[in-house]
C-alpha atoms as a PDB file:
ATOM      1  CA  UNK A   1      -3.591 100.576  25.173  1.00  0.00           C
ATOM      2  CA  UNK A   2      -2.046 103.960  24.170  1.00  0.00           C
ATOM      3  CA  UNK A   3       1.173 105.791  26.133  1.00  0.00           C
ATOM      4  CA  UNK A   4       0.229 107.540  28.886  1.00  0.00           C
ATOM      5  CA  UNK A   5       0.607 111.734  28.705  1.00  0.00           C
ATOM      6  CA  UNK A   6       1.781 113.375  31.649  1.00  0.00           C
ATOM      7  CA  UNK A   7      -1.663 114.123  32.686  1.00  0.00           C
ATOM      8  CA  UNK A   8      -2.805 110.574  32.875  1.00  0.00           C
ATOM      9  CA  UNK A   9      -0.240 109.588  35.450  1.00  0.00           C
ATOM     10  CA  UNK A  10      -1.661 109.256  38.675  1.00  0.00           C
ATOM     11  CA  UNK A  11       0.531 107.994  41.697  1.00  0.00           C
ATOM     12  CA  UNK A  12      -1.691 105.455  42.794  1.00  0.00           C
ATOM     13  CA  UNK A  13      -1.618 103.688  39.771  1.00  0.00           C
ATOM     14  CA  UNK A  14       0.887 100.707  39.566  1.00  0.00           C
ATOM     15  CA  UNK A  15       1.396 101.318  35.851  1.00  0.00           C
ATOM     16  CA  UNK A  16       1.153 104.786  35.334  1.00  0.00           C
ATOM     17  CA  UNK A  17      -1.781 105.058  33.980  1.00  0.00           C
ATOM     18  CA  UNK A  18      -5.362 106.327  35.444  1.00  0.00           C
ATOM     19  CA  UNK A  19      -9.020 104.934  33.948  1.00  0.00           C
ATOM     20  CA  UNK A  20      -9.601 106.430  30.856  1.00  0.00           C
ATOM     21  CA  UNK A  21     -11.235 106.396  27.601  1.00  0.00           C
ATOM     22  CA  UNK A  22      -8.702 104.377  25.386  1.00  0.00           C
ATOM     23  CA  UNK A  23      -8.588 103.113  21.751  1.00  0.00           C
ATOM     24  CA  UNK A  24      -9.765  99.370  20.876  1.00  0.00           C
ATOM     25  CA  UNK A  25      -7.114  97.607  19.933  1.00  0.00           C
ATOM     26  CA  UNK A  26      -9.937  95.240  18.067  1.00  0.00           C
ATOM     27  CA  UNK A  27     -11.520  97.523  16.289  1.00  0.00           C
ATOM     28  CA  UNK A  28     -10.363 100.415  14.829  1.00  0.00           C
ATOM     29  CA  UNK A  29     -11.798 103.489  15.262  1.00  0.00           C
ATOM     30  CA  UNK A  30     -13.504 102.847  18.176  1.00  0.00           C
ATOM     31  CA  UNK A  31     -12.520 102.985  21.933  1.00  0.00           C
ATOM     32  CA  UNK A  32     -13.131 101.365  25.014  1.00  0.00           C
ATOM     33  CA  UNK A  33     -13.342 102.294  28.852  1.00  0.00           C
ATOM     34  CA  UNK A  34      -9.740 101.393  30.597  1.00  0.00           C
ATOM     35  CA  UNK A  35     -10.595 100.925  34.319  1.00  0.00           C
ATOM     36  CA  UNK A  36      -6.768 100.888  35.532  1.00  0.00           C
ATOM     37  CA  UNK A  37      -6.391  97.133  34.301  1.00  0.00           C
ATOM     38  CA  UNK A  38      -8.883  96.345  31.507  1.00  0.00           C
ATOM     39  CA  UNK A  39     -10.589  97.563  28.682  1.00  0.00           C
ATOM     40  CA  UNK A  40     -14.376  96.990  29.705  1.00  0.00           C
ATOM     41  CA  UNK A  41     -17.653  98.174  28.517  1.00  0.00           C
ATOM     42  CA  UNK A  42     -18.753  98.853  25.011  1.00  0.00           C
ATOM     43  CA  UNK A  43     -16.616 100.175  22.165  1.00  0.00           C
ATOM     44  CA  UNK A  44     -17.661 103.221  21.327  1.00  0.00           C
ATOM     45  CA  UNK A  45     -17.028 105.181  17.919  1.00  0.00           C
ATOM     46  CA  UNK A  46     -13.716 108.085  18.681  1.00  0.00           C
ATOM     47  CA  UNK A  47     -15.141 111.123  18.477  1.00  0.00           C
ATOM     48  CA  UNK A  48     -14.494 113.519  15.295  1.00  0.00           C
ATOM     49  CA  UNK A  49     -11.724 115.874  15.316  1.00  0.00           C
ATOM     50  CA  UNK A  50     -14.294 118.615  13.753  1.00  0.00           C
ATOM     51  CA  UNK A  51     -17.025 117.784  15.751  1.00  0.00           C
ATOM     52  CA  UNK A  52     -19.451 120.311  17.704  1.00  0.00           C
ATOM     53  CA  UNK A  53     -17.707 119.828  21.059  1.00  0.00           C
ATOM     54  CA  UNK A  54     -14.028 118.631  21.647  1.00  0.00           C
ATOM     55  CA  UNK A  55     -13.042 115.360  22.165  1.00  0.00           C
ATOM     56  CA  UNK A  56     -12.717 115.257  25.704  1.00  0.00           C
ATOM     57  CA  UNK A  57     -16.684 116.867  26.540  1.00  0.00           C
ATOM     58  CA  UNK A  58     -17.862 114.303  23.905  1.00  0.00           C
ATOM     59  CA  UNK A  59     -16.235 111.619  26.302  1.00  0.00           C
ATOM     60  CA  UNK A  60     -17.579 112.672  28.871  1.00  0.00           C
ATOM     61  CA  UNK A  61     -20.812 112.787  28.021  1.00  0.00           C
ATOM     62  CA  UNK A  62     -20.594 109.018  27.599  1.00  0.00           C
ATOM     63  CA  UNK A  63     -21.480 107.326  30.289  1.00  0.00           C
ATOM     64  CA  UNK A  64     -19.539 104.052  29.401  1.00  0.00           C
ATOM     65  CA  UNK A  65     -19.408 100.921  32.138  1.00  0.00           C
ATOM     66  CA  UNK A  66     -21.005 103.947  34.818  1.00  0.00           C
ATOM     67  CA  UNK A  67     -24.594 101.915  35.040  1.00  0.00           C
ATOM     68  CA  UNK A  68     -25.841 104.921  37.192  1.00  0.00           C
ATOM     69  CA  UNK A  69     -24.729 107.338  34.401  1.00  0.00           C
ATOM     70  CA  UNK A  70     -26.549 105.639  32.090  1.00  0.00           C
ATOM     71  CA  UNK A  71     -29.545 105.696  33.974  1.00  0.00           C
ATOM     72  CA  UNK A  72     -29.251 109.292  34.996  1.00  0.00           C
ATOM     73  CA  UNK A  73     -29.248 109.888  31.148  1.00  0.00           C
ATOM     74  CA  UNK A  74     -31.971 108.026  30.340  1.00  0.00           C
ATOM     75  CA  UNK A  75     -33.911 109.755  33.423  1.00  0.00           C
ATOM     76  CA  UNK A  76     -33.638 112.991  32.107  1.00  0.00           C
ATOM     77  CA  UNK A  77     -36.166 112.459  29.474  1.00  0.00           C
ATOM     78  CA  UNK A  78     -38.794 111.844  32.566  1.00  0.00           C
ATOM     79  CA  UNK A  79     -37.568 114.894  33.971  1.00  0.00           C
ATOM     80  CA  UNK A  80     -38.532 116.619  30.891  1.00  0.00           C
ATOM     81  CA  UNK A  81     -41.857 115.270  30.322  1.00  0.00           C
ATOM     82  CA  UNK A  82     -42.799 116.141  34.056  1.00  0.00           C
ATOM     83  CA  UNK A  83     -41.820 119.349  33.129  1.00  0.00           C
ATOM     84  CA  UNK A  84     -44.235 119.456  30.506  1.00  0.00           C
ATOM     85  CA  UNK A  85     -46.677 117.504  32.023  1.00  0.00           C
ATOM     86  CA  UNK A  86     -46.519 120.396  35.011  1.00  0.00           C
ATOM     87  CA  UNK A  87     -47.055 122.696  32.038  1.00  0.00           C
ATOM     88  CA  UNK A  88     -50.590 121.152  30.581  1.00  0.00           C
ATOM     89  CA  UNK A  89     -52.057 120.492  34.178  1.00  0.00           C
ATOM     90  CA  UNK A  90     -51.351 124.265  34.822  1.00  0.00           C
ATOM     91  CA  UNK A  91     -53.432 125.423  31.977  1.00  0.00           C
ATOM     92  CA  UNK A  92     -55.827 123.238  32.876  1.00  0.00           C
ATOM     93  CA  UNK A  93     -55.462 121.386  29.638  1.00  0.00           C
ATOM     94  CA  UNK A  94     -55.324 117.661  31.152  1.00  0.00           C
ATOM     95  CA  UNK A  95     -58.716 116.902  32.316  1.00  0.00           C
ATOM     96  CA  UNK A  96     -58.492 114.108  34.163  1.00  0.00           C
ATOM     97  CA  UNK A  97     -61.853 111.687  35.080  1.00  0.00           C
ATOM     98  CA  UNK A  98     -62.952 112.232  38.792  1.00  0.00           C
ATOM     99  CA  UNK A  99     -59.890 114.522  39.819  1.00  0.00           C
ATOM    100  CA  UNK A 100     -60.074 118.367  40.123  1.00  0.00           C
ATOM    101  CA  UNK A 101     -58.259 120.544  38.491  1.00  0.00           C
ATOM    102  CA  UNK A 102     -56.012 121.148  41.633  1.00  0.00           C
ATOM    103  CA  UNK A 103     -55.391 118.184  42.147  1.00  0.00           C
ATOM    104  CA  UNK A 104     -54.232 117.066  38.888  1.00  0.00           C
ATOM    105  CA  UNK A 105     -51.722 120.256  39.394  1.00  0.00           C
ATOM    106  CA  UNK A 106     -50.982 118.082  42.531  1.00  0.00           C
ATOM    107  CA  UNK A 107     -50.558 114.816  40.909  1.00  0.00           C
ATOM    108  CA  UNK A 108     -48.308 116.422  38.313  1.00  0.00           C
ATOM    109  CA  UNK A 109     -45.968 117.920  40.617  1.00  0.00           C
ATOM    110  CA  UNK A 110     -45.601 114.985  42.436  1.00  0.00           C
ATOM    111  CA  UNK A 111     -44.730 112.975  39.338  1.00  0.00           C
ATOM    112  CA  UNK A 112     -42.297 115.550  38.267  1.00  0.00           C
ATOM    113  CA  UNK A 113     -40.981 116.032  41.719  1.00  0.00           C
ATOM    114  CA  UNK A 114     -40.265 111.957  41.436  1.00  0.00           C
ATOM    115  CA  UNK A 115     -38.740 112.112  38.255  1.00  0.00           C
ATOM    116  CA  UNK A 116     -36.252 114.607  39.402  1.00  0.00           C
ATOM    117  CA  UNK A 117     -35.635 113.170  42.958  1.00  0.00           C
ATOM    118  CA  UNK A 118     -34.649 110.045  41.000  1.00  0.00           C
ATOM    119  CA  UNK A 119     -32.632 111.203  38.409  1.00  0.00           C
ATOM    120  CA  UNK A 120     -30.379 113.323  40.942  1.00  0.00           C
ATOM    121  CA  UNK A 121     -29.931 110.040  42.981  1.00  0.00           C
ATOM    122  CA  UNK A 122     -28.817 108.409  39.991  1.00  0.00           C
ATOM    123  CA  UNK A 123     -26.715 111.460  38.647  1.00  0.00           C
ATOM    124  CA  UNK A 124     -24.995 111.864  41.812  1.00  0.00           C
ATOM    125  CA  UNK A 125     -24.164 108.084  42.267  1.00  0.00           C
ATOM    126  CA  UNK A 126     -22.783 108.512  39.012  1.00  0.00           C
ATOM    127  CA  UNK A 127     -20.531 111.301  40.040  1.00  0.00           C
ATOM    128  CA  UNK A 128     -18.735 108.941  42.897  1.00  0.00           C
ATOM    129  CA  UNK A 129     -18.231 106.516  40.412  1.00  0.00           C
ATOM    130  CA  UNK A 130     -17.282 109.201  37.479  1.00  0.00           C
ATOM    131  CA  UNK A 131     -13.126 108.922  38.506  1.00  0.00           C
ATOM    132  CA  UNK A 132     -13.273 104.888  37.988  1.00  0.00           C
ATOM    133  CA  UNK A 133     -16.243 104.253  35.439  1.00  0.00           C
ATOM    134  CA  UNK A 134     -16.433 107.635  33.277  1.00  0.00           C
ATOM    135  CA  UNK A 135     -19.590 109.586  32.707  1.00  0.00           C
ATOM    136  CA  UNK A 136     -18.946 112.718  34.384  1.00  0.00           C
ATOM    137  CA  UNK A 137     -20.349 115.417  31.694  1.00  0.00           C
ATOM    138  CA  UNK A 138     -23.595 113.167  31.037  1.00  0.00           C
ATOM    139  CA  UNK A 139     -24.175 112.759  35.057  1.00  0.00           C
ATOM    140  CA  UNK A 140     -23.448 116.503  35.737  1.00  0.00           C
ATOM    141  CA  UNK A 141     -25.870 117.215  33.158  1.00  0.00           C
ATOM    142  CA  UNK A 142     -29.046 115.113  34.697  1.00  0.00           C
ATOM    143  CA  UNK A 143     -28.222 116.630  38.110  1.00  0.00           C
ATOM    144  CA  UNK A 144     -28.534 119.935  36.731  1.00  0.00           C
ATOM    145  CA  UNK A 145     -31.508 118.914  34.767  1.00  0.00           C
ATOM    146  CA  UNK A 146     -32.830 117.795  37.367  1.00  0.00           C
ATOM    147  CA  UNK A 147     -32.212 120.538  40.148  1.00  0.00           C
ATOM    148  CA  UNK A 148     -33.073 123.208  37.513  1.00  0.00           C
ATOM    149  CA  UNK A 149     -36.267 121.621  36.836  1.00  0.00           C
ATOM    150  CA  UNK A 150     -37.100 119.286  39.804  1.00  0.00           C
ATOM    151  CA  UNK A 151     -36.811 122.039  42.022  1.00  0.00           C
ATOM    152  CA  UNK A 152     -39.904 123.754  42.014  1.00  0.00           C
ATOM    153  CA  UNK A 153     -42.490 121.235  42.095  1.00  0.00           C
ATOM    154  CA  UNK A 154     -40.342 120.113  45.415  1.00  0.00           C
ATOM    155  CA  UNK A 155     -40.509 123.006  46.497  1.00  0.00           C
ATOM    156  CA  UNK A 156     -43.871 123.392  46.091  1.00  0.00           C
ATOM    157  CA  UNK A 157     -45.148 120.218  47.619  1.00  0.00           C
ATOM    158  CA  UNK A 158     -42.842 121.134  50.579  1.00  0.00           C
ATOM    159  CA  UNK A 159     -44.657 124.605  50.763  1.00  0.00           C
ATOM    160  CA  UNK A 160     -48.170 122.928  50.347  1.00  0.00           C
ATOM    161  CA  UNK A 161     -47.392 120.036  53.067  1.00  0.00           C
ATOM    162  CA  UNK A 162     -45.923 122.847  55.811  1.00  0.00           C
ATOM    163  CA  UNK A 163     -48.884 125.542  54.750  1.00  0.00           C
ATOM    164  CA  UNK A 164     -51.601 122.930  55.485  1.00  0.00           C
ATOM    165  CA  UNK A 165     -52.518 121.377  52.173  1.00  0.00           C
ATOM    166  CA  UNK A 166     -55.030 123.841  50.231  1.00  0.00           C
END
């Protein structure tokens, strides 16, 4: 466990010292997620002082113990390929057996819609639990992911259900 900085104080800690990313006093190198009492999770590798992005937004785009953050990361690769599946069923270039052509552009943006819907749940799950568990650049990312590219095919649907259907 390292000293706290001024920052890390928090008054509702009992030992001064807030959840945090926090180096491993096993191994070297790496660090661990302190939840307030414990080093928990798995060790992760400190990030490089001449790295891309500073230390503290390559933290937080670790989503560490945060379960939810994890999955909202992993979900925004099915946000991404409903994107692109939205993309080939618009140029009618995923012929699909016994379905029209509008209605694979239906099936599409309901998959995508799903995809999205899920992986804001997840991201903004991850966001209450950010403060305790860590994860708060990776989850912030999915949700906008998600909003940014989940919105439309919602949107869409939602125009299609109140219009009639086509």
């Amino acid at each position: 466990m390292s000293i706290p900085y001024p920052d890390d104080v928090d008054e509702g800690d009992s030992d001064g010292v807030r959840p945090g990313w926090q180096p491993d006093p096993e191994r070297p190198g790496y660090e661990r997620w302190f939840d307030g009492s414990d080093l928990i999770g798995p060790a992760e590798k400190e990030p490089g002082p001449f790295s891309a992005f500073s230390p503290a937004v390559t933290r937080s785009m670790r989503p560490g113990p945060n379960r939810d953050a994890a999955r909202a990361r992993a979900s925004i690769i099915a946000v991404l390929l409903g994107f692109v599946l939205q993309q080939f069923a618009a140029a009618r270039a995923l012929p699909v057996p016994g379905l029209e052509p509008t209605g694979v552009v239906l099936l599409a943006l309901m998959i995508s819609a799903s995809a999205a819907i899920i992986t804001a749940v997840f991201a903004a799950r991850a966001l209450r639990r950010a403060p305790r568990l860590g994860g708060r650049g990776i989850s912030s990312l999915a949700l906008g992911i998600a909003v940014v590219l989940g919105l439309a095919p919602v949107l869409l649907l939602v125009a299609i259900a109140v219009g009639g259907g086509l």
